[in-house]
N, C-alpha and C. Protein backbone atom coordinates (compact mmCIF):
# COMPACT_ATOMS: atom_id res chain seq x y z
N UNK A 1 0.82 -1.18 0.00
CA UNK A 1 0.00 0.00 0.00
C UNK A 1 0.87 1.26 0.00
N UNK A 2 2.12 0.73 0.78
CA UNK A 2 2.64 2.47 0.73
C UNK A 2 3.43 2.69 -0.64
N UNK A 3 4.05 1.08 -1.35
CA UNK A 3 4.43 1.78 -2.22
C UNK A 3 3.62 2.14 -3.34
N UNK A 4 2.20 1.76 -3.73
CA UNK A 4 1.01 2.31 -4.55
C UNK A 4 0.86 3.26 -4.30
N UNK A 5 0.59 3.97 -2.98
CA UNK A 5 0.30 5.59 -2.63
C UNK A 5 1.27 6.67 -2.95
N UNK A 6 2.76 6.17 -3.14
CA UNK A 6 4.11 6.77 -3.50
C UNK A 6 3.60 7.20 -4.99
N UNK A 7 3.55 5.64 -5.65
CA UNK A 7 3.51 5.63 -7.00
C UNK A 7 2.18 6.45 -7.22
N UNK A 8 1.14 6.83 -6.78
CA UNK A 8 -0.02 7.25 -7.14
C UNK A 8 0.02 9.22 -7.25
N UNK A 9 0.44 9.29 -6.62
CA UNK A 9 1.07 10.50 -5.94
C UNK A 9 2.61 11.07 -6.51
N UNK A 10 2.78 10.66 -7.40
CA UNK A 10 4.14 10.35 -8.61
C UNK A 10 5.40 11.31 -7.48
N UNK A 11 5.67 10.35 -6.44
CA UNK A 11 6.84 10.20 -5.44
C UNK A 11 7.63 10.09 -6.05
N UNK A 12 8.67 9.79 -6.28
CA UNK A 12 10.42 8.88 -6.90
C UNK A 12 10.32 8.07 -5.65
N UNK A 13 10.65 6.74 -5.26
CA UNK A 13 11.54 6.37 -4.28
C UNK A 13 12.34 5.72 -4.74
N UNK A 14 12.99 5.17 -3.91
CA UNK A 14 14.29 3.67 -3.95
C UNK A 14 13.90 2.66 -3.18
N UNK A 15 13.24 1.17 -3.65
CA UNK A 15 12.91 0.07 -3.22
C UNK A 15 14.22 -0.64 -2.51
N UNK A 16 14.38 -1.08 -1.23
CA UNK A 16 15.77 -1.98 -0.82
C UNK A 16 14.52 -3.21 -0.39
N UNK A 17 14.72 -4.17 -1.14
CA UNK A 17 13.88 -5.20 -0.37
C UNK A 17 14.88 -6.00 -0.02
N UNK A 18 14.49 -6.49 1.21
CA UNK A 18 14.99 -7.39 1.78
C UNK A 18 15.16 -8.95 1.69
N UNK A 19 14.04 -9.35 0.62
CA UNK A 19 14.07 -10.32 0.34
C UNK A 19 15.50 -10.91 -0.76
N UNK A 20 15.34 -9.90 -1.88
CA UNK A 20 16.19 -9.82 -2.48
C UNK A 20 17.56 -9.22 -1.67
N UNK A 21 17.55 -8.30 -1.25
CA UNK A 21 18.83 -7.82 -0.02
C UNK A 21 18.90 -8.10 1.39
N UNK A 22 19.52 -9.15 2.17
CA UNK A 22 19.17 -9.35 3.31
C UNK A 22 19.96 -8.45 4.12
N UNK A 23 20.90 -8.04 3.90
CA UNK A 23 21.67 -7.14 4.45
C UNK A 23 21.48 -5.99 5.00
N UNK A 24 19.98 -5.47 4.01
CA UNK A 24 19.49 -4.16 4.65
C UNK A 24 18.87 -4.65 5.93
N UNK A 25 18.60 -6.17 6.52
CA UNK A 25 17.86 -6.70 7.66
C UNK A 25 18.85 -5.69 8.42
N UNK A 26 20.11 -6.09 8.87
CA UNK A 26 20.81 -5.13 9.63
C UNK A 26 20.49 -3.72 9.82
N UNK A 27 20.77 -3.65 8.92
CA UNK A 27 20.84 -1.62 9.13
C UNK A 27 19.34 -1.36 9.74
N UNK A 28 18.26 -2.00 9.41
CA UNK A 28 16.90 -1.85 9.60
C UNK A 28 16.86 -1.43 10.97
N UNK A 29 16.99 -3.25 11.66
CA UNK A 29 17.66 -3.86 12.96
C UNK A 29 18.30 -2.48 13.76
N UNK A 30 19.41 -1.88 12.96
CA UNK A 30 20.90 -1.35 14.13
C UNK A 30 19.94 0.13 14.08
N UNK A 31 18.56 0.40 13.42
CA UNK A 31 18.46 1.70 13.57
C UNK A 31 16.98 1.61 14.53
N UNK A 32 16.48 0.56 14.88
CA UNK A 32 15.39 0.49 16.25
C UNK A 32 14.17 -0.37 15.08
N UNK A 33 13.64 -0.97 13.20
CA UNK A 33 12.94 -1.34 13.05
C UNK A 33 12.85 -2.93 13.15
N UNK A 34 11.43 -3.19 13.32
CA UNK A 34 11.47 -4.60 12.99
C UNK A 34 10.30 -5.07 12.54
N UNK A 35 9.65 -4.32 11.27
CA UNK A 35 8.67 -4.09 10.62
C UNK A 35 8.98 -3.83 9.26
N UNK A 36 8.23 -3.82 8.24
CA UNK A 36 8.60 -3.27 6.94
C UNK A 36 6.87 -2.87 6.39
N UNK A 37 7.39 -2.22 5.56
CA UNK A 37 8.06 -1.14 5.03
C UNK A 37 8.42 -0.36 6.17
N UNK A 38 10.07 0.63 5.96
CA UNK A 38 10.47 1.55 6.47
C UNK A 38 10.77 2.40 5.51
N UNK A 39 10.39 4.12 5.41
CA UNK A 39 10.07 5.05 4.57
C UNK A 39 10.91 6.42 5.55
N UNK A 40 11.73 6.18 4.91
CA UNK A 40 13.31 7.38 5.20
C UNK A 40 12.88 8.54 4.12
N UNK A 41 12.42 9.85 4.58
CA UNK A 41 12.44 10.80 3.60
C UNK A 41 13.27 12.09 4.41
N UNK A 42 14.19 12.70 3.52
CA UNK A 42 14.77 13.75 3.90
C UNK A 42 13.83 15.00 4.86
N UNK A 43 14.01 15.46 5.89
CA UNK A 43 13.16 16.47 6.71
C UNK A 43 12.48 15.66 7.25
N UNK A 44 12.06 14.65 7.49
CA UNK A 44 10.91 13.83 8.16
C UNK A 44 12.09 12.35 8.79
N UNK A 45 11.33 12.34 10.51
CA UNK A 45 11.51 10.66 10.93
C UNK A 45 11.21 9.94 10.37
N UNK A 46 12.03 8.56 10.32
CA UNK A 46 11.89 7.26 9.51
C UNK A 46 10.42 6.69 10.26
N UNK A 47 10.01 6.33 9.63
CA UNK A 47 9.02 5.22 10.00
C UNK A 47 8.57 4.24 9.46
N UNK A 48 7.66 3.10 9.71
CA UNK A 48 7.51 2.10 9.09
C UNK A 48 6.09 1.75 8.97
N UNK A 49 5.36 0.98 8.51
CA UNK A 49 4.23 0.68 7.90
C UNK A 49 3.88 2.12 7.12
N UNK A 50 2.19 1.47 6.66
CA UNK A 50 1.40 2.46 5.95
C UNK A 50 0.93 3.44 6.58
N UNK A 51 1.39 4.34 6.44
CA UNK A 51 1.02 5.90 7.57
C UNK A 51 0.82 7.16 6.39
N UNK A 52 -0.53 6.99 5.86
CA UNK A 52 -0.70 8.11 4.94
C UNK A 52 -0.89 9.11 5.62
N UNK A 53 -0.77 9.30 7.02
CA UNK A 53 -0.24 11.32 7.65
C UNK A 53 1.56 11.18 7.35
N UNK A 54 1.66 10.49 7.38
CA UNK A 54 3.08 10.86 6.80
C UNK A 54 3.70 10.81 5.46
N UNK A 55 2.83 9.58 4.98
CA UNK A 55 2.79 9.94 2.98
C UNK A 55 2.61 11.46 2.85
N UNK A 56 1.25 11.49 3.04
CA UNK A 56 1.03 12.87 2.58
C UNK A 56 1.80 14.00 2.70
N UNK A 57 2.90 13.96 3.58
CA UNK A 57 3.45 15.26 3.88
C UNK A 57 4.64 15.10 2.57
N UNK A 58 5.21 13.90 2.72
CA UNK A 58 6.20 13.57 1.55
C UNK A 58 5.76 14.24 -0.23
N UNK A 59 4.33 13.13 0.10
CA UNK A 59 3.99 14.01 -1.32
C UNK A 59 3.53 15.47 -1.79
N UNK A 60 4.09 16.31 -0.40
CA UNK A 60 3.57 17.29 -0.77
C UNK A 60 1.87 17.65 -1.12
């Protein structure tokens, strides 16, 4: 859902999946998540799941 609402809302992001990258498990891990999606946008806290009050601010 969050990445449809990105794409709907013509966002840019960068997908790191984990399935395909397990490595990002770490960094996820060493920064407090243990959930996915996590949605890192410049000016805004990281957070994770579907949180369209915080989409929305991204998409402007």
């Amino acid at each position: 859902m969050t990445k449809r609402f990105l794409s709907e809302h013509n966002v840019e992001f960068e997908e790191r999946n984990i399935n395909q990258n397990p490595e990002y498990v770490s960094y996820l891990r060493d920064h407090g998540f243990q959930a996915v999606p996590v949605v890192e946008a410049q000016g805004l806290p990281a957070f994770y799941g579907f949180r369209p009050d915080q989409l929305t601010k991204i998409a402007g």
